[in-house]
C-alpha atoms as a PDB file:
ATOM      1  CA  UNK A   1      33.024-114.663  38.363  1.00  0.00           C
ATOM      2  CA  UNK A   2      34.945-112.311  35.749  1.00  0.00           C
ATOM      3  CA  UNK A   3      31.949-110.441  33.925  1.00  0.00           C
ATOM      4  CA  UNK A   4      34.038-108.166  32.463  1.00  0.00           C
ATOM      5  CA  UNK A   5      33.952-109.349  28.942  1.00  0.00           C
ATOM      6  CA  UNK A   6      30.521-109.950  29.036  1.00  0.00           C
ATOM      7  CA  UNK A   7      29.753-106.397  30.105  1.00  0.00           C
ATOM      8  CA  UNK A   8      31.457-104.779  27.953  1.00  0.00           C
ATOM      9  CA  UNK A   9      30.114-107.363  24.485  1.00  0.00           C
ATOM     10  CA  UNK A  10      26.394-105.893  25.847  1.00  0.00           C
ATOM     11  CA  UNK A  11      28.105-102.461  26.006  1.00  0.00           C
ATOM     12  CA  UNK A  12      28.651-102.407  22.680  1.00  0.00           C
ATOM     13  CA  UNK A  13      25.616-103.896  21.380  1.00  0.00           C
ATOM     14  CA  UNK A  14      23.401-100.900  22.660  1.00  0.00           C
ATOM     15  CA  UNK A  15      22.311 -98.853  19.625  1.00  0.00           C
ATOM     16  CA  UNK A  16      20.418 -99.253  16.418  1.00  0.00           C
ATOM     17  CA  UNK A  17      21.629-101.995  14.156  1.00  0.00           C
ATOM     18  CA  UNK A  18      21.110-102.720  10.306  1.00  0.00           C
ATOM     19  CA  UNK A  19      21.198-106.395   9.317  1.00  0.00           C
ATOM     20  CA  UNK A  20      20.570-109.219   6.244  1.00  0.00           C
ATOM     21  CA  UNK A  21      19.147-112.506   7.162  1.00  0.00           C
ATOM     22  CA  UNK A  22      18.920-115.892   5.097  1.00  0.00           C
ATOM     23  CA  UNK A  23      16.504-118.479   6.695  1.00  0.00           C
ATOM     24  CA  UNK A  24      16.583-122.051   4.871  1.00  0.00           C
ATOM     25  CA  UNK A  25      13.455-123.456   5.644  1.00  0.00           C
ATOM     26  CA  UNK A  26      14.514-127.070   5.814  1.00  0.00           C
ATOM     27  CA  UNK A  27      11.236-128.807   5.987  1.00  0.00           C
ATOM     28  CA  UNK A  28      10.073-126.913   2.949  1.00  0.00           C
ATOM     29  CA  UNK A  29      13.039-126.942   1.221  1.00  0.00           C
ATOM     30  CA  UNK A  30      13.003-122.966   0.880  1.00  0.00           C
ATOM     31  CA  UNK A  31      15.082-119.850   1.429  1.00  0.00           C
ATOM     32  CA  UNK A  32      13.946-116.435   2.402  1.00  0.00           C
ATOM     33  CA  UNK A  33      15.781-113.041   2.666  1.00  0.00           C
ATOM     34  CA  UNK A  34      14.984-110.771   4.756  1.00  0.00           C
ATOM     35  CA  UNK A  35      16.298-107.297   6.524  1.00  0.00           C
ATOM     36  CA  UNK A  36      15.477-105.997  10.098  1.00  0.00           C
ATOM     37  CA  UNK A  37      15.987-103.082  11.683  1.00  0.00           C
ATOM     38  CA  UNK A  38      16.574-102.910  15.398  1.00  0.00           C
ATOM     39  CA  UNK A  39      17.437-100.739  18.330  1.00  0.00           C
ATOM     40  CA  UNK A  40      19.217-102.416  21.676  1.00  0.00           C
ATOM     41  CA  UNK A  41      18.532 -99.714  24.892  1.00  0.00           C
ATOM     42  CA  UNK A  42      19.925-100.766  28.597  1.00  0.00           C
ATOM     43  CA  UNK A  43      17.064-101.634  30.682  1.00  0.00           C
ATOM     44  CA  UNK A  44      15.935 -99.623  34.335  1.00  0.00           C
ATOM     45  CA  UNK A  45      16.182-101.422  37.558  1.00  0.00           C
ATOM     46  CA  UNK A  46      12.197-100.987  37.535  1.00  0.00           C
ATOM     47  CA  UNK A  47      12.155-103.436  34.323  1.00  0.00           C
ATOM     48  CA  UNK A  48      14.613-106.081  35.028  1.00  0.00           C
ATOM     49  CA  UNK A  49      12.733-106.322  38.272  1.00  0.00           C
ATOM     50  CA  UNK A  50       9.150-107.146  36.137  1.00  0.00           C
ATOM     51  CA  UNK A  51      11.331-109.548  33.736  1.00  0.00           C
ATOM     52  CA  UNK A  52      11.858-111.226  36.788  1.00  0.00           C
ATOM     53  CA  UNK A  53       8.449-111.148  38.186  1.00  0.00           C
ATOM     54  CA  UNK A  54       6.560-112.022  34.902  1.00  0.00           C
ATOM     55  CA  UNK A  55       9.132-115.233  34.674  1.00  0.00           C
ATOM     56  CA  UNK A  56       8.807-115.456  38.903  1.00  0.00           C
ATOM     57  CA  UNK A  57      12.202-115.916  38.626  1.00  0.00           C
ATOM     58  CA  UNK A  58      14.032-114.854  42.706  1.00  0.00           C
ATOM     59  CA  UNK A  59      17.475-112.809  42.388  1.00  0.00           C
ATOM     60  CA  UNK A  60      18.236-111.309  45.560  1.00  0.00           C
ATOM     61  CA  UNK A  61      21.314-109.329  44.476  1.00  0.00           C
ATOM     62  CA  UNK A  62      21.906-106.084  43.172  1.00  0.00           C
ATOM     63  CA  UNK A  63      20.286-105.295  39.794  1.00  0.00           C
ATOM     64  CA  UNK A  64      22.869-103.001  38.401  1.00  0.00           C
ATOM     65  CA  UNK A  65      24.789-105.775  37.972  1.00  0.00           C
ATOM     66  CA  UNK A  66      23.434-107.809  35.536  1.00  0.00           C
ATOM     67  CA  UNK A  67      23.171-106.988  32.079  1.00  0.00           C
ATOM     68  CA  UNK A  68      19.390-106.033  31.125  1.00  0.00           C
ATOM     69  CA  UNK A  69      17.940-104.286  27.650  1.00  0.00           C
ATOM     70  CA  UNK A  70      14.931-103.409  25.526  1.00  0.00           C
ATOM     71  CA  UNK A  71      15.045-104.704  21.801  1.00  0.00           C
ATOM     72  CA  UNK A  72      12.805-103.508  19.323  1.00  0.00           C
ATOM     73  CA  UNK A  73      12.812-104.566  15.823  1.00  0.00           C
ATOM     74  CA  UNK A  74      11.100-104.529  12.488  1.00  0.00           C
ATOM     75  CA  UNK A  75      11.605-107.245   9.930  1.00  0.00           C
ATOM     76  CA  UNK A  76      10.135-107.655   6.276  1.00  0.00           C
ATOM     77  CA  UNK A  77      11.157-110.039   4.245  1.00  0.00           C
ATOM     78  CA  UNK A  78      11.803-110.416   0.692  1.00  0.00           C
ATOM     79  CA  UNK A  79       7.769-111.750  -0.120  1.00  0.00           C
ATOM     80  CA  UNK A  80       7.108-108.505   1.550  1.00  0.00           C
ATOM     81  CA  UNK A  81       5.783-109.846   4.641  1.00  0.00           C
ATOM     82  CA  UNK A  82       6.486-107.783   7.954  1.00  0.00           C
ATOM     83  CA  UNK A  83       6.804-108.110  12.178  1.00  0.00           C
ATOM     84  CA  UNK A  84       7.535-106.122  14.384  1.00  0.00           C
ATOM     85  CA  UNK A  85       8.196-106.646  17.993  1.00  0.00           C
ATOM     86  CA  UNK A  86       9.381-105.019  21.255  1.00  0.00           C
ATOM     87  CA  UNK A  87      10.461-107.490  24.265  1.00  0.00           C
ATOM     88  CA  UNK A  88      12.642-106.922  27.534  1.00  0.00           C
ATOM     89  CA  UNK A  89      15.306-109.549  28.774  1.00  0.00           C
ATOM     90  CA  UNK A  90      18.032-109.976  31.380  1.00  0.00           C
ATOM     91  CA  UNK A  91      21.060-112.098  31.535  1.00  0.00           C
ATOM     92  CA  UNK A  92      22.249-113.355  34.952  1.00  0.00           C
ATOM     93  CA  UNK A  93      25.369-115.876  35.169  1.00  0.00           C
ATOM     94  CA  UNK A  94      25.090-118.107  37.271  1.00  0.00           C
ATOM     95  CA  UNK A  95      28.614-119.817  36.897  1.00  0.00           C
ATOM     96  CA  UNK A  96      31.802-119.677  34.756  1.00  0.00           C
ATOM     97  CA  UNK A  97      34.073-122.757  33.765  1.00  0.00           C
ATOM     98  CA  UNK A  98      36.725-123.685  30.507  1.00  0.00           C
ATOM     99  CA  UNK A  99      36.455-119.787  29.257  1.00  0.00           C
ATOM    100  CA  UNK A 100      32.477-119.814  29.055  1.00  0.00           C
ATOM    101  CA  UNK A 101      30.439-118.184  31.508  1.00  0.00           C
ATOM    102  CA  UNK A 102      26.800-119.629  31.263  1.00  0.00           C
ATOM    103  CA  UNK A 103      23.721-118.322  33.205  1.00  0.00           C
ATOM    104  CA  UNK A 104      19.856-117.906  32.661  1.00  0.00           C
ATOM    105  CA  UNK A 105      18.585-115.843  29.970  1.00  0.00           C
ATOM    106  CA  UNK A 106      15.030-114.174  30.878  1.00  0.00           C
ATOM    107  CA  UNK A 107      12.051-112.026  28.630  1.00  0.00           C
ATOM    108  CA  UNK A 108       8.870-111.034  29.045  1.00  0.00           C
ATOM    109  CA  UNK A 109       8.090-111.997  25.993  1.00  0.00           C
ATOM    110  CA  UNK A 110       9.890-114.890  23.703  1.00  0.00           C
ATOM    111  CA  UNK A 111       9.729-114.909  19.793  1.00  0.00           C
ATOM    112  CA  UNK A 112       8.235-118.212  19.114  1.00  0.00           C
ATOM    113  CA  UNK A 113       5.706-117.899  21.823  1.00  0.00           C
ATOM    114  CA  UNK A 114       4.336-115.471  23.151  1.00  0.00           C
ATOM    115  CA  UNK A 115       4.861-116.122  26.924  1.00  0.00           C
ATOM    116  CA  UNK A 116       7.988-114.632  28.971  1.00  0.00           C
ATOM    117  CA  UNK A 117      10.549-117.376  29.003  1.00  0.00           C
ATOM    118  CA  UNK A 118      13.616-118.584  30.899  1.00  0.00           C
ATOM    119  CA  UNK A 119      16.237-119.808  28.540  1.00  0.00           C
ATOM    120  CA  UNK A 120      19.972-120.807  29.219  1.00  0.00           C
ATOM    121  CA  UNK A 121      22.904-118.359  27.584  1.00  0.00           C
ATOM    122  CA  UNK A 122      26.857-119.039  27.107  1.00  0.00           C
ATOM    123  CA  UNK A 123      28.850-116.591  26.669  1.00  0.00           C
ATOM    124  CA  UNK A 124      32.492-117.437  25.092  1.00  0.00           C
ATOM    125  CA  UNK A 125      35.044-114.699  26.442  1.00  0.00           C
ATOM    126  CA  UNK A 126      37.609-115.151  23.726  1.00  0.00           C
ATOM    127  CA  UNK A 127      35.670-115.341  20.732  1.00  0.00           C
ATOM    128  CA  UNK A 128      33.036-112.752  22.200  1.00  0.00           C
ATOM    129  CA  UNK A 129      30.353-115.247  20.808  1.00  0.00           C
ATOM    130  CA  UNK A 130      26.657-115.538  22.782  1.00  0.00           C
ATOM    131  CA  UNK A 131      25.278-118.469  23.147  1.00  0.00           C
ATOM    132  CA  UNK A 132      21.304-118.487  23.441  1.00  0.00           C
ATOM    133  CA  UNK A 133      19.374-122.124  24.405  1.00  0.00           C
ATOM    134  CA  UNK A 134      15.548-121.934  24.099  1.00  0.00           C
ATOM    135  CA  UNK A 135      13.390-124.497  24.754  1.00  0.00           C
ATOM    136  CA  UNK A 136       9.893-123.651  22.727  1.00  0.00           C
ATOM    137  CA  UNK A 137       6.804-125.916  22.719  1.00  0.00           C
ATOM    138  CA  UNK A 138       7.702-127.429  19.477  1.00  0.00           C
ATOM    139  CA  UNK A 139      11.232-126.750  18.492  1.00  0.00           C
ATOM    140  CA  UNK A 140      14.694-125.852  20.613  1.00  0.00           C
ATOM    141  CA  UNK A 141      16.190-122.419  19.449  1.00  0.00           C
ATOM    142  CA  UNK A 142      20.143-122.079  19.264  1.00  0.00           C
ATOM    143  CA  UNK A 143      20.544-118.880  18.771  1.00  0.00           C
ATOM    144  CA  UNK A 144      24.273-117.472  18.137  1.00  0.00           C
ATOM    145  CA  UNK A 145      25.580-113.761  18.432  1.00  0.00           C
ATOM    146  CA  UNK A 146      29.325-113.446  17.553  1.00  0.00           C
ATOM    147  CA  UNK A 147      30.701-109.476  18.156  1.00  0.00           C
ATOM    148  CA  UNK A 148      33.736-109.606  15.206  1.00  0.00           C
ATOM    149  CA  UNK A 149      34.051-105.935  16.571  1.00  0.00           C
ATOM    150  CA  UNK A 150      32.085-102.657  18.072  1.00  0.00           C
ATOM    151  CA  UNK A 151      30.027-102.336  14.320  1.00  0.00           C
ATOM    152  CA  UNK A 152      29.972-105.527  13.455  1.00  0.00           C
ATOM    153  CA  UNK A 153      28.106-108.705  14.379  1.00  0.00           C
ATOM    154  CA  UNK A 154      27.290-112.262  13.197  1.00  0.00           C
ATOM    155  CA  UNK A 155      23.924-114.052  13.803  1.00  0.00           C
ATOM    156  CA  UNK A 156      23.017-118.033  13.266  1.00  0.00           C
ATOM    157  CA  UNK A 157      20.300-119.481  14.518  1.00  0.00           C
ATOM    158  CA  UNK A 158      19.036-123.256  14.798  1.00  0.00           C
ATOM    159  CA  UNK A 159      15.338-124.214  15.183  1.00  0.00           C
ATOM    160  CA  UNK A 160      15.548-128.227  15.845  1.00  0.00           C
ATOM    161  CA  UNK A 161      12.904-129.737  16.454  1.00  0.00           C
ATOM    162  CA  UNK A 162      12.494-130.594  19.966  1.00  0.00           C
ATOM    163  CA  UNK A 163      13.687-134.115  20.929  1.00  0.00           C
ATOM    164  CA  UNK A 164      11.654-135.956  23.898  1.00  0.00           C
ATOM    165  CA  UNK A 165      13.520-135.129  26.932  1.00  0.00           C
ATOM    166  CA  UNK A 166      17.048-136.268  27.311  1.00  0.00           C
ATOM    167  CA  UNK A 167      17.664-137.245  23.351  1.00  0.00           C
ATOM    168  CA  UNK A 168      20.168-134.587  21.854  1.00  0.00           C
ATOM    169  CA  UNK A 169      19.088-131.947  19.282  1.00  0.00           C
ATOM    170  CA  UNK A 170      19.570-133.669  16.206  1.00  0.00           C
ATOM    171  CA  UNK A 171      16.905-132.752  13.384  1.00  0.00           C
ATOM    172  CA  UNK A 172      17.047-128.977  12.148  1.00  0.00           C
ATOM    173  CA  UNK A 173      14.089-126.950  10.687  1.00  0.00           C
ATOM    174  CA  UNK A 174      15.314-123.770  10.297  1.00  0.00           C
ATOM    175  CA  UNK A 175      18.720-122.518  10.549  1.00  0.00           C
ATOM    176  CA  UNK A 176      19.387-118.552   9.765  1.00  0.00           C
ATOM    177  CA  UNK A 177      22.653-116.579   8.906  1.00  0.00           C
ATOM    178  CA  UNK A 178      22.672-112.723   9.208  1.00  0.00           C
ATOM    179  CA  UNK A 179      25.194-110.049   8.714  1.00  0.00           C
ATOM    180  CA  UNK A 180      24.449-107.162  11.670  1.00  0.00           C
ATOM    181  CA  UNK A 181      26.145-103.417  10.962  1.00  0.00           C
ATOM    182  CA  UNK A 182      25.725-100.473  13.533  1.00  0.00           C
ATOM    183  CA  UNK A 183      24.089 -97.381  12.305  1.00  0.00           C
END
């Protein structure tokens, strides 16, 4: 599997990043604004290994090798209203096919629930665009990172509600654009 790309996409989101969100609240028929503030820092071996345990999740090979980071953010939105939150998560491929290279995506704590949680990533090695699949009680997140270069990012996200098992995502209720700049 070529990781290269991949590696280096997480190399350059380390750091503290600015950015401007939109959410359209489609089953209120409302927008919001918002700005967060968040730092990216690489993750020790000691962490990825209790991302793993808290998701009991078995990886057998070395570590190093697989991408792993802290986030911590703090959000507040136009109404004023504020969140802040500090999780730990690890990528770890698990195959590669048509230019994608698609794997499990683990934290020890998700943002809809507050749980650790195994979700599914993509990751496009062209278009530098991550690909983030989480299945929630409730809704499924599609969450999308696209790196246009080493400052600058785009975000969209998708909350559909979840579909009973097998029937595609097909009825959005919150989908999110955001504008991310490296300070």
């Amino acid at each position: 599997m070529n990781t290269t790309s991949f590696m280096s996409f997480f190399d350059h989101c380390v750091g503290s990043w600015k950015t401007e969100r939109t959410y359209h609240y489609l089953t209120r028929n409302e927008v919001e604004r918002s700005r967060t503030e968040f730092t990216i820092a690489p993750l020790t071996v000691e962490l990825k290994n209790k991302v793993l345990q808290d998701n009991q999740y078995s990886l057998e090979e070395d570590l190093e090798k697989f991408p792993g980071f802290s986030l911590g953010f703090y959000t507040i939105s136009e109404k004023g209203e504020e969140v802040s939150q500090s999780l730990n998560f690890i990528f770890v491929p698990t195959s590669e096919e048509n230019g994608w290279l698609s794997g499990d995506y683990l934290r020890d704590r998700a943002y809809e629930e507050s749980r650790p949680i195994i979700s599914r990533f993509r990751f496009n090695n062209q278009h530098r665009e991550l690909l983030m699949t989480t299945n929630y009680t409730e809704v499924v997140s599609v969450d999308s990172i696209t790196l246009v270069n080493p400052t600058f990012r785009i975000r969209k996200i998708i909350n559909y509600h979840r579909p009973e098992e097998g029937n595609p995502l097909q009825h959005p209720r919150l989908v999110g654009f955001g504008v991310e700049l490296k300070v």
